[in-house]
Protein backbone atom coordinates (compact mmCIF):
# COMPACT_ATOMS: atom_id res chain seq x y z
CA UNK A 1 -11.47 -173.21 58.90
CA UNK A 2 -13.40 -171.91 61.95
CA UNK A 3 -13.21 -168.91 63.88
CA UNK A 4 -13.27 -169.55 67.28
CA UNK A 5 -13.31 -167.72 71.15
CA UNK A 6 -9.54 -168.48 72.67
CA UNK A 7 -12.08 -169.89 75.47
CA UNK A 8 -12.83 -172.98 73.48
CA UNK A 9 -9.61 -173.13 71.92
CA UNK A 10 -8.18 -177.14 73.26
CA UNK A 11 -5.00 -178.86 73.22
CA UNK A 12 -4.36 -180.48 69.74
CA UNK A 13 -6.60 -177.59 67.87
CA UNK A 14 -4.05 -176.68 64.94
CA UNK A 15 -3.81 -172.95 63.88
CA UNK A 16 -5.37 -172.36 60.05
CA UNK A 17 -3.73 -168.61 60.37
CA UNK A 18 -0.93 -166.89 62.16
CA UNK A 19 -1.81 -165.32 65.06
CA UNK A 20 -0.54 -161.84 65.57
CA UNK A 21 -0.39 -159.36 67.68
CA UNK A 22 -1.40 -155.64 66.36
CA UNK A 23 1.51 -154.52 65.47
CA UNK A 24 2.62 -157.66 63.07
CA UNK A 25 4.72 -159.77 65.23
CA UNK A 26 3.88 -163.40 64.83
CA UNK A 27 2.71 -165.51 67.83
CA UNK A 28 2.59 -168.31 66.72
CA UNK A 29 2.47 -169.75 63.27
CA UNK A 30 -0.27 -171.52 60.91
CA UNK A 31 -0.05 -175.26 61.33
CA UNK A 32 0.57 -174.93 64.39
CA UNK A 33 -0.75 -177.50 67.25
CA UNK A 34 -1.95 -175.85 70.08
CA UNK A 35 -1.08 -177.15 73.45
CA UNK A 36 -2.61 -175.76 77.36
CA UNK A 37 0.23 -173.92 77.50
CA UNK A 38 0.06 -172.03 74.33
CA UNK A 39 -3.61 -171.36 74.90
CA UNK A 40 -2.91 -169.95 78.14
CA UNK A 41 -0.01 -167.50 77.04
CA UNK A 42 -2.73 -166.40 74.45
CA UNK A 43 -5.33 -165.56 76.76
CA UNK A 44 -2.93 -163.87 79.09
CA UNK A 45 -1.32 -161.34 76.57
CA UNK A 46 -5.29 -160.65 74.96
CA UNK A 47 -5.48 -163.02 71.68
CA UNK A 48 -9.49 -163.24 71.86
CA UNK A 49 -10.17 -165.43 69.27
CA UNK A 50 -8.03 -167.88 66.71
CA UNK A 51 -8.57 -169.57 63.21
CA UNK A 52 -8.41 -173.60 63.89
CA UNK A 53 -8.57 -176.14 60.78
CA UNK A 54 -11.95 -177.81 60.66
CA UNK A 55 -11.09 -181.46 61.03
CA UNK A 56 -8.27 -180.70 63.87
CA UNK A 57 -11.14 -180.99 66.37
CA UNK A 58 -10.90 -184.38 68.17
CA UNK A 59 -14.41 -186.46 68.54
């Protein structure tokens, strides 16, 4: 698992933890496969940084 900046988050990253907002609610869930669209609905409502799985990153 890495921690990384939503900035280098990429299509095809999958999620190793929920992301939440600060109250609780769930974003979006672990296992999840990020797409552009995700990322960018993350970035707009403040997410700053996600847990991806290691070997989701594509060579």
């Amino acid at each position: 698992m890495s921690k990384i900046g939503i900035q280098y988050a990429e299509p095809g990253d999958v999620l190793a933890t929920d992301v939440r907002l600060g109250n609780g609610s769930l974003i979006l869930a672990s296992g999840q496969r990020l797409t552009s669209s995700y990322i960018e609905k993350l970035k707009k409502i403040g997410i700053k940084s996600v847990d991806i799985v290691d070997t989701a990153r594509h060579a």
